[in-house]
PDB file of N, CA and C in Angstrom:
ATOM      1  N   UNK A   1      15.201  42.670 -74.216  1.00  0.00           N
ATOM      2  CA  UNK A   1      15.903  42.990 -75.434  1.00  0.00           C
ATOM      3  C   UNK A   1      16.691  41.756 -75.879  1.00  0.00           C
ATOM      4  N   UNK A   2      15.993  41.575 -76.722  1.00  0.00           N
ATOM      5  CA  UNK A   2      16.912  39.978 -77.477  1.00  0.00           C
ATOM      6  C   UNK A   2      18.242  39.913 -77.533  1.00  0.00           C
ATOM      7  N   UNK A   3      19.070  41.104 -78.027  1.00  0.00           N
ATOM      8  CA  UNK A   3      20.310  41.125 -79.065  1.00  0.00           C
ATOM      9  C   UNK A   3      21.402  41.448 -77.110  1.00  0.00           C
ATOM     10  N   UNK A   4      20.712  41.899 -75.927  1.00  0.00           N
ATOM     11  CA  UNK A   4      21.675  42.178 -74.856  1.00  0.00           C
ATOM     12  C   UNK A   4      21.212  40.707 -74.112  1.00  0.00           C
ATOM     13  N   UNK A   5      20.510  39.679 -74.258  1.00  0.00           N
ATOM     14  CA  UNK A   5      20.583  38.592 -73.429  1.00  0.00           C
ATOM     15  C   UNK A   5      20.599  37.346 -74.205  1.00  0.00           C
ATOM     16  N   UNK A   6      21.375  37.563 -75.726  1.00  0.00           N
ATOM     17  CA  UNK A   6      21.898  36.840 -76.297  1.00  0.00           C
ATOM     18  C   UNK A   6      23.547  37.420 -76.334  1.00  0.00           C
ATOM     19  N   UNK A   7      23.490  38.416 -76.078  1.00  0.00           N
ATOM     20  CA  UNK A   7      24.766  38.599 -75.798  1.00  0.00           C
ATOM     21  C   UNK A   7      25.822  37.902 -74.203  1.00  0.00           C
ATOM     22  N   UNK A   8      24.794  38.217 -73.315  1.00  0.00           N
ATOM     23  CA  UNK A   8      25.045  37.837 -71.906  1.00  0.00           C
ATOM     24  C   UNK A   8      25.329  36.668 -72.024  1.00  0.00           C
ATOM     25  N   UNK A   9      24.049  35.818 -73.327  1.00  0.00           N
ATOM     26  CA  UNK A   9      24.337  34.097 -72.837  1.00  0.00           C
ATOM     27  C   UNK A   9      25.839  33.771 -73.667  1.00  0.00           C
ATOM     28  N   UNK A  10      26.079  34.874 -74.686  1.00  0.00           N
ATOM     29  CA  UNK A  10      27.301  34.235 -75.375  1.00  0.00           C
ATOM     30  C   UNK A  10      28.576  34.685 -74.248  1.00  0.00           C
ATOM     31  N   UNK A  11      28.853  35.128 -73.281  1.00  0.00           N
ATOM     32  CA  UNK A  11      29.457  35.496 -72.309  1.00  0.00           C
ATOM     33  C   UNK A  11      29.370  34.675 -71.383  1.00  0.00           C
ATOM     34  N   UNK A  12      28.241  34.159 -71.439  1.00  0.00           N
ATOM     35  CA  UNK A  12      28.265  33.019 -70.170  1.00  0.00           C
ATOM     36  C   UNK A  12      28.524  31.685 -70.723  1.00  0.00           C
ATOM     37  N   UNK A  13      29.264  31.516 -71.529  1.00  0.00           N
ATOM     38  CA  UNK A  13      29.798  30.446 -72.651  1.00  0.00           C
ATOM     39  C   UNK A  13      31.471  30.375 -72.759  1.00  0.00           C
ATOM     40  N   UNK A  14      31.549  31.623 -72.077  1.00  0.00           N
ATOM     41  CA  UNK A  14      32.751  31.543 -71.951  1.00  0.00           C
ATOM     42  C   UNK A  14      33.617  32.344 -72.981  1.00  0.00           C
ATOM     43  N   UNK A  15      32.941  33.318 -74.169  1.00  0.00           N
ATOM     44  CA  UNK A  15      33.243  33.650 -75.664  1.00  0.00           C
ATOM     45  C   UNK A  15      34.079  35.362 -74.442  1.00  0.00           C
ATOM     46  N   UNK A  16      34.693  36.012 -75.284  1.00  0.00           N
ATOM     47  CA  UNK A  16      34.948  37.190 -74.633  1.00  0.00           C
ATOM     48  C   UNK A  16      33.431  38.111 -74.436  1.00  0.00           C
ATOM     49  N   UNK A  17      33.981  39.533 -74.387  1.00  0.00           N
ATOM     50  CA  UNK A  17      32.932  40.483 -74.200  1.00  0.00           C
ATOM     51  C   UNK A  17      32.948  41.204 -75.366  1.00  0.00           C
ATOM     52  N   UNK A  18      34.004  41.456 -75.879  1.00  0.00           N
ATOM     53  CA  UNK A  18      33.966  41.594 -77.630  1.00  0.00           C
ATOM     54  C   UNK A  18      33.526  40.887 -78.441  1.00  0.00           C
ATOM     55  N   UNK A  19      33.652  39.622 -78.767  1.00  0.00           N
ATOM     56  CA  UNK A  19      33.548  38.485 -79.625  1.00  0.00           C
ATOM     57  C   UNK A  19      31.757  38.538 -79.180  1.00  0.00           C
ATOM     58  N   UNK A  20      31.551  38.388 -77.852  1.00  0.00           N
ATOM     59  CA  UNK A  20      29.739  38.582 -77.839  1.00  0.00           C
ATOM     60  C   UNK A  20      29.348  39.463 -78.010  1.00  0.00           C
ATOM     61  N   UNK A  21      29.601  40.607 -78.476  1.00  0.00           N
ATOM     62  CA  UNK A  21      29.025  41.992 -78.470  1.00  0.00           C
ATOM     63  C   UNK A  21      29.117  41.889 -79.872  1.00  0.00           C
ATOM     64  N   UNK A  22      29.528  41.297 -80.678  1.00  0.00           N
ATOM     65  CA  UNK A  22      29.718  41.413 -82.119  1.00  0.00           C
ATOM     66  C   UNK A  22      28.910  40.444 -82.428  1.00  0.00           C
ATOM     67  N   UNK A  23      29.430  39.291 -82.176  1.00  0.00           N
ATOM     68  CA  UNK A  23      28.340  38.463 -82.952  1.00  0.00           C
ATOM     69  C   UNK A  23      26.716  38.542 -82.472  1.00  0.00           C
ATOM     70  N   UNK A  24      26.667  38.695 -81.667  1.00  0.00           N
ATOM     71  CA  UNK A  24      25.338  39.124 -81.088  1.00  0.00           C
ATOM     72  C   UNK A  24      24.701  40.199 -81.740  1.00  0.00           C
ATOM     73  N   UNK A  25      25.114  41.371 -82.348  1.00  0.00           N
ATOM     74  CA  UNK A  25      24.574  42.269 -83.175  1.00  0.00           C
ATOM     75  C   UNK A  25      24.496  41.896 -84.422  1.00  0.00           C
ATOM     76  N   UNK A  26      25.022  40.676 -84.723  1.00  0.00           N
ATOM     77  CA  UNK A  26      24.918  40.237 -86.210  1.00  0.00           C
ATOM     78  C   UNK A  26      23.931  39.284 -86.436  1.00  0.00           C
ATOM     79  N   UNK A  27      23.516  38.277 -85.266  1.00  0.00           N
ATOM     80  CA  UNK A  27      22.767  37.712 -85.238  1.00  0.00           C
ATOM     81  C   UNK A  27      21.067  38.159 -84.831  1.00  0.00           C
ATOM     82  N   UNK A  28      21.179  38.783 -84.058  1.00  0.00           N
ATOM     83  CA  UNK A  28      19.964  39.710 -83.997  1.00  0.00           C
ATOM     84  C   UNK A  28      19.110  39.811 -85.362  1.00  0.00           C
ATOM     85  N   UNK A  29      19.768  40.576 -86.071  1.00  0.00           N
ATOM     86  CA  UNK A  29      19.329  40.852 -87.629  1.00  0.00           C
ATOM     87  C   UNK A  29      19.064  39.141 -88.698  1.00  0.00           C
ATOM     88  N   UNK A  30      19.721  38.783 -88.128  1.00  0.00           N
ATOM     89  CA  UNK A  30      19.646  37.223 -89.099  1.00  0.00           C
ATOM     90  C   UNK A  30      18.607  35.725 -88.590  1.00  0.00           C
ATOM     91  N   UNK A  31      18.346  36.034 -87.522  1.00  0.00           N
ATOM     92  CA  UNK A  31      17.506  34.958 -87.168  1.00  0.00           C
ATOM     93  C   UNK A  31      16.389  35.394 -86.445  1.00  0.00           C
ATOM     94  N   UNK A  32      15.077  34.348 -86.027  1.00  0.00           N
ATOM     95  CA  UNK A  32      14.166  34.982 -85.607  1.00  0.00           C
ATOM     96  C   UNK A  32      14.296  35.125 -83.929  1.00  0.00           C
ATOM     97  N   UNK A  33      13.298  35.544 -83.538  1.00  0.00           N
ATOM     98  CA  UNK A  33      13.109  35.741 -82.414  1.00  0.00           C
ATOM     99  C   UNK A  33      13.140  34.095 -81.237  1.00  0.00           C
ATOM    100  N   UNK A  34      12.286  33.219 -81.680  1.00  0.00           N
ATOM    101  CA  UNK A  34      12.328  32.017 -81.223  1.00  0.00           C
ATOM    102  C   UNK A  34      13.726  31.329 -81.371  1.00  0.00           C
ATOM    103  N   UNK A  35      14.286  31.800 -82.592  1.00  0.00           N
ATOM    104  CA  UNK A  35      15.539  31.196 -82.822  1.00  0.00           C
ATOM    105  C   UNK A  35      16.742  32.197 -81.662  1.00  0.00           C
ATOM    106  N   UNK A  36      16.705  33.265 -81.522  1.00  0.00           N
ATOM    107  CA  UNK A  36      17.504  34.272 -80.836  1.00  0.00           C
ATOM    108  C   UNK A  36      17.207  33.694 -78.958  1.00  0.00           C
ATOM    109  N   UNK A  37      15.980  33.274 -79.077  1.00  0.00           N
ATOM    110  CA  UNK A  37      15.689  32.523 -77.317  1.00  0.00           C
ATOM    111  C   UNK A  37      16.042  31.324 -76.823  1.00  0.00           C
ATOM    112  N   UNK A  38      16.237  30.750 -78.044  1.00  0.00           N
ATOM    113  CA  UNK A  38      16.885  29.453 -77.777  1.00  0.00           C
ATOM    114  C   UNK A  38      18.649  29.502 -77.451  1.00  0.00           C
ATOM    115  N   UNK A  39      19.198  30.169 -78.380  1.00  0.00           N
ATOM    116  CA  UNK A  39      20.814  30.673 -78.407  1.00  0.00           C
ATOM    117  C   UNK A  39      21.062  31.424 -76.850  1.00  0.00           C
ATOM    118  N   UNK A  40      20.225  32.104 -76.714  1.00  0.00           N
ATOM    119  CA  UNK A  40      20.162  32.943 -75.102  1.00  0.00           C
ATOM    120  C   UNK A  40      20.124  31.800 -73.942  1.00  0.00           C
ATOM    121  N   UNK A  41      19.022  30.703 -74.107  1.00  0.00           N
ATOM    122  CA  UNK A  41      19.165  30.158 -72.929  1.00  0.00           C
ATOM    123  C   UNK A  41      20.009  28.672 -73.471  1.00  0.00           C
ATOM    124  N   UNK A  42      20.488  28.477 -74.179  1.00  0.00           N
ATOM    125  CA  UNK A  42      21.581  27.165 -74.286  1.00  0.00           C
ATOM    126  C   UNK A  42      22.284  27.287 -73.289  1.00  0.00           C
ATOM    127  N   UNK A  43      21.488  26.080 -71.992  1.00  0.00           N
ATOM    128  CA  UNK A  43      21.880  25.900 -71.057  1.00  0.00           C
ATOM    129  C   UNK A  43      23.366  24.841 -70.889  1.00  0.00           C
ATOM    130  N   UNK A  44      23.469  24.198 -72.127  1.00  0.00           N
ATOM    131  CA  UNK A  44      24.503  23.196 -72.221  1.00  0.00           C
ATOM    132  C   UNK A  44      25.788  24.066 -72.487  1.00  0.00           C
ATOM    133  N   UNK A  45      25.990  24.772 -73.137  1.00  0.00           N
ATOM    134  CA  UNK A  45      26.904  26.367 -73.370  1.00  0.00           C
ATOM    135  C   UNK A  45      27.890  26.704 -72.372  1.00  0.00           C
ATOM    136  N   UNK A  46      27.218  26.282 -71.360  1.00  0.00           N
ATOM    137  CA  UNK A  46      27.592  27.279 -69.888  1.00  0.00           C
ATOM    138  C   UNK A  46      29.339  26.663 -69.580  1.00  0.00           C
ATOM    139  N   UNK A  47      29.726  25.636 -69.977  1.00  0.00           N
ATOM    140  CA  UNK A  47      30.864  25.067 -70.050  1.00  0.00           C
ATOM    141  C   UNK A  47      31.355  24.601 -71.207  1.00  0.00           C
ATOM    142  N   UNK A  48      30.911  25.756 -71.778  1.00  0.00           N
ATOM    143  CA  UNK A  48      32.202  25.425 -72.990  1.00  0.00           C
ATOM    144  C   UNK A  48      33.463  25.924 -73.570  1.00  0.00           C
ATOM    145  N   UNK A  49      33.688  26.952 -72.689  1.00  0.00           N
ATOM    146  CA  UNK A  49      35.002  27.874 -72.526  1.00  0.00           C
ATOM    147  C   UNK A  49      35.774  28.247 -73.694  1.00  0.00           C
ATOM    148  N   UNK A  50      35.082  28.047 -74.619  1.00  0.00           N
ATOM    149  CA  UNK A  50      35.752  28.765 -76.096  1.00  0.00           C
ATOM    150  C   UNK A  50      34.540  28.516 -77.089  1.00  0.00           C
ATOM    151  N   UNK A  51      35.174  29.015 -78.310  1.00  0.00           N
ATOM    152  CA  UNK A  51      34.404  29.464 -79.223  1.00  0.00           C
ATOM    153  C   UNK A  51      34.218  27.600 -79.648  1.00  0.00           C
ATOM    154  N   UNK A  52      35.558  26.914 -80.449  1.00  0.00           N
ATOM    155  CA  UNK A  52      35.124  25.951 -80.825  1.00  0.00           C
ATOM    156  C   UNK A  52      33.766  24.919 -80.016  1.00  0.00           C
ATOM    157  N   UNK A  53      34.457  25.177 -78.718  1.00  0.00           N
ATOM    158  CA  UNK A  53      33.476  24.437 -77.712  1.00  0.00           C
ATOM    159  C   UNK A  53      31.775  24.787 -77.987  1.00  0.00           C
ATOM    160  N   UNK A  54      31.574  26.329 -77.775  1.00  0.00           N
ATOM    161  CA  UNK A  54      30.497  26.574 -77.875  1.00  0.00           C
ATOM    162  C   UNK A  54      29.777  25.821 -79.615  1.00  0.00           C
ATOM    163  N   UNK A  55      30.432  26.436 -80.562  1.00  0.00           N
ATOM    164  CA  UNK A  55      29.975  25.922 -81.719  1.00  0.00           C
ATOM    165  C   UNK A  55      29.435  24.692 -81.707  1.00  0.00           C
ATOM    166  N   UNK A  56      29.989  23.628 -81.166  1.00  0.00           N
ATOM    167  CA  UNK A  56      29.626  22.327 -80.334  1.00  0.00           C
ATOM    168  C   UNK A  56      28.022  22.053 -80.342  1.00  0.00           C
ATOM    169  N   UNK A  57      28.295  22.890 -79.189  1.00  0.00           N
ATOM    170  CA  UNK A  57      26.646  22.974 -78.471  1.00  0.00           C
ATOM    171  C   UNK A  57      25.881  23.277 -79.332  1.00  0.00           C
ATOM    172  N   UNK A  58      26.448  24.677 -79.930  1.00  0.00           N
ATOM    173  CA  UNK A  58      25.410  25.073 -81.031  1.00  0.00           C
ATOM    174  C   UNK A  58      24.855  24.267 -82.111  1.00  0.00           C
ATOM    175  N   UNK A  59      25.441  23.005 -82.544  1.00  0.00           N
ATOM    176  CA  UNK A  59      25.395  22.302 -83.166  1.00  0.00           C
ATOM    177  C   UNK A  59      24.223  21.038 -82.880  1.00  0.00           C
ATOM    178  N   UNK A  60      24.423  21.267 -81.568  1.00  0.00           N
ATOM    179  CA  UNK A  60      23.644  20.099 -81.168  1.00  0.00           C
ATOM    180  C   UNK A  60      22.199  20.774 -80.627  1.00  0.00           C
ATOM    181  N   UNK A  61      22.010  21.882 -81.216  1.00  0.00           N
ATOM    182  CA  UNK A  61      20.616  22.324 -81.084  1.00  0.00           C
ATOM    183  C   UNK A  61      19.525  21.700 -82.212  1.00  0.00           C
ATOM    184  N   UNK A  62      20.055  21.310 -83.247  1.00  0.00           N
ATOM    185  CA  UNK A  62      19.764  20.254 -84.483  1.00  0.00           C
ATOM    186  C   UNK A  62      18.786  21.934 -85.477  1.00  0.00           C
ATOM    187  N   UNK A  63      19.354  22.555 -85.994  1.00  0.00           N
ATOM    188  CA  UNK A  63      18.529  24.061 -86.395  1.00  0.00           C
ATOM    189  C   UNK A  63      20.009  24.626 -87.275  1.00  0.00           C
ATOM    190  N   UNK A  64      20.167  23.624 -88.482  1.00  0.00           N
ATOM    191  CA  UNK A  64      20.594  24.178 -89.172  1.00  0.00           C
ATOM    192  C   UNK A  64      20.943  25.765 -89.330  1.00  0.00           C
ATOM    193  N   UNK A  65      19.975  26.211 -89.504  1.00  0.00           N
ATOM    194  CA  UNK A  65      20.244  28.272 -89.529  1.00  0.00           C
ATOM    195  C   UNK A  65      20.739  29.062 -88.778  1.00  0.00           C
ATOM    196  N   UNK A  66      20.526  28.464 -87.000  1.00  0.00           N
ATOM    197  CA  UNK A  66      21.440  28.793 -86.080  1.00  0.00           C
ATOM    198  C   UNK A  66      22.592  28.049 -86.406  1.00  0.00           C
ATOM    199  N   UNK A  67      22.799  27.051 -86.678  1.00  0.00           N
ATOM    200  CA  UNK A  67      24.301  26.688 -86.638  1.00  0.00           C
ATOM    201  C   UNK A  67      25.361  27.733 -87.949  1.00  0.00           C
ATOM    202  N   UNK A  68      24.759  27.803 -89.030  1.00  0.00           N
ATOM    203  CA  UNK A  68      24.864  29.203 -89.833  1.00  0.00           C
ATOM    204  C   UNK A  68      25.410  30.238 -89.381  1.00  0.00           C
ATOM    205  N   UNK A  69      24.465  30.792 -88.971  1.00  0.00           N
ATOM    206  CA  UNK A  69      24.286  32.241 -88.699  1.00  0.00           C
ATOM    207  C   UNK A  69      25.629  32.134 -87.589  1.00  0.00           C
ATOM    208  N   UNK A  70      25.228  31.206 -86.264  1.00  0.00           N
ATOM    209  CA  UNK A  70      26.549  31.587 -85.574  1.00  0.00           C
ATOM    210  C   UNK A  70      27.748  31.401 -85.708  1.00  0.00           C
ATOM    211  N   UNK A  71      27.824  30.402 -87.102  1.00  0.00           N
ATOM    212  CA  UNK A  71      29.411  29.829 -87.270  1.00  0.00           C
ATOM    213  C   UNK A  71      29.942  31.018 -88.292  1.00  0.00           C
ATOM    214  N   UNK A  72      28.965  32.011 -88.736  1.00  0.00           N
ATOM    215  CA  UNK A  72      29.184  33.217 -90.020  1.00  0.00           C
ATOM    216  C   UNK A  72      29.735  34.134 -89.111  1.00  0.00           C
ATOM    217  N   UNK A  73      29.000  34.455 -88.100  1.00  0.00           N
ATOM    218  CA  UNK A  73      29.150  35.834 -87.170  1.00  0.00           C
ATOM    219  C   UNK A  73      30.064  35.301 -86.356  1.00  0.00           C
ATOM    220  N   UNK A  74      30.918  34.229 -86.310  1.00  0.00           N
ATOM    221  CA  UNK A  74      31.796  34.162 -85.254  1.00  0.00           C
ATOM    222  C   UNK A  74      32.936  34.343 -86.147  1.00  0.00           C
ATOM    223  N   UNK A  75      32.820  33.917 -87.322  1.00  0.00           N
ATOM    224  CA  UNK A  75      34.003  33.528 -88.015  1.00  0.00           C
ATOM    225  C   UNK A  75      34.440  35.442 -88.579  1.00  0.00           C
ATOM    226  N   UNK A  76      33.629  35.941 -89.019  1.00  0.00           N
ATOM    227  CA  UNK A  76      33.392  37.587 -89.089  1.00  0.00           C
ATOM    228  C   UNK A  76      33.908  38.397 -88.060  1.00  0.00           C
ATOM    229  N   UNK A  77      33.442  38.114 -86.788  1.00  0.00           N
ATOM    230  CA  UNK A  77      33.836  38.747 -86.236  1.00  0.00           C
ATOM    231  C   UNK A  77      35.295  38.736 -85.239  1.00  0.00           C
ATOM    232  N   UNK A  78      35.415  37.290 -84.934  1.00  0.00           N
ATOM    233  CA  UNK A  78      36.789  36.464 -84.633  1.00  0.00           C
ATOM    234  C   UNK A  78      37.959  37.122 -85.932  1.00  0.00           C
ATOM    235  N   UNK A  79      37.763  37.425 -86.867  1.00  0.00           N
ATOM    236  CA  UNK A  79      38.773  37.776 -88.061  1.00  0.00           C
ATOM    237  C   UNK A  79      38.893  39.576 -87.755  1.00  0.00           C
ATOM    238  N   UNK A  80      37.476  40.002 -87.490  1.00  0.00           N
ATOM    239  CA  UNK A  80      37.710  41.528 -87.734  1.00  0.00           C
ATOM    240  C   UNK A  80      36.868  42.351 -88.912  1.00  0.00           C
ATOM    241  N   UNK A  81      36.043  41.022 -89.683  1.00  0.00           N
ATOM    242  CA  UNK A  81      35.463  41.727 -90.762  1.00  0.00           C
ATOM    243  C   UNK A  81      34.450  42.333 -90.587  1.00  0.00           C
ATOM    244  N   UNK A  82      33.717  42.237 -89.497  1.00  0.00           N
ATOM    245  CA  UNK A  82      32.929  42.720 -89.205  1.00  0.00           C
ATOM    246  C   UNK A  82      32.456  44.187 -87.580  1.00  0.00           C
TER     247      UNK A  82
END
């Protein structure tokens, strides 16, 4: 299941268990599948102990749409709007 081991990897990033349970259901719906496997195993992630940190990494996946999608659903759900 894509949307629970993209959640796990945003947990193993160091993000809370809320903050991954949210953005992870938002992203599910917004990117593809290849794009959702890559975010899951961002092995560079694993030490980045916050959100800014992670964004980082995410950044340096060079995939514009993930960097999107996760800087939308973090910022959404980090606030509460979602």
């Amino acid at each position: 299941m894509p949307e629970a081991r993209l959640r796990s990897g945003l947990q193993g990033a160091g993000l809370s268990r809320s903050l991954s349970a949210c953005m992870a259901q938002h992203m599910v719906d917004r990117l593809s599948l290849a794009q959702l496997l890559r975010m899951s195993d961002l092995p560079a992630a694993r030490d980045a102990n916050d959100l800014p940190g992670f964004l980082r990494r995410v950044r340096a996946l060079g995939d514009p749409e993930i960097v999107a999608v996760t800087g939308s659903s973090a910022a959404l759900c980090a606030t509460g709007l979602r």
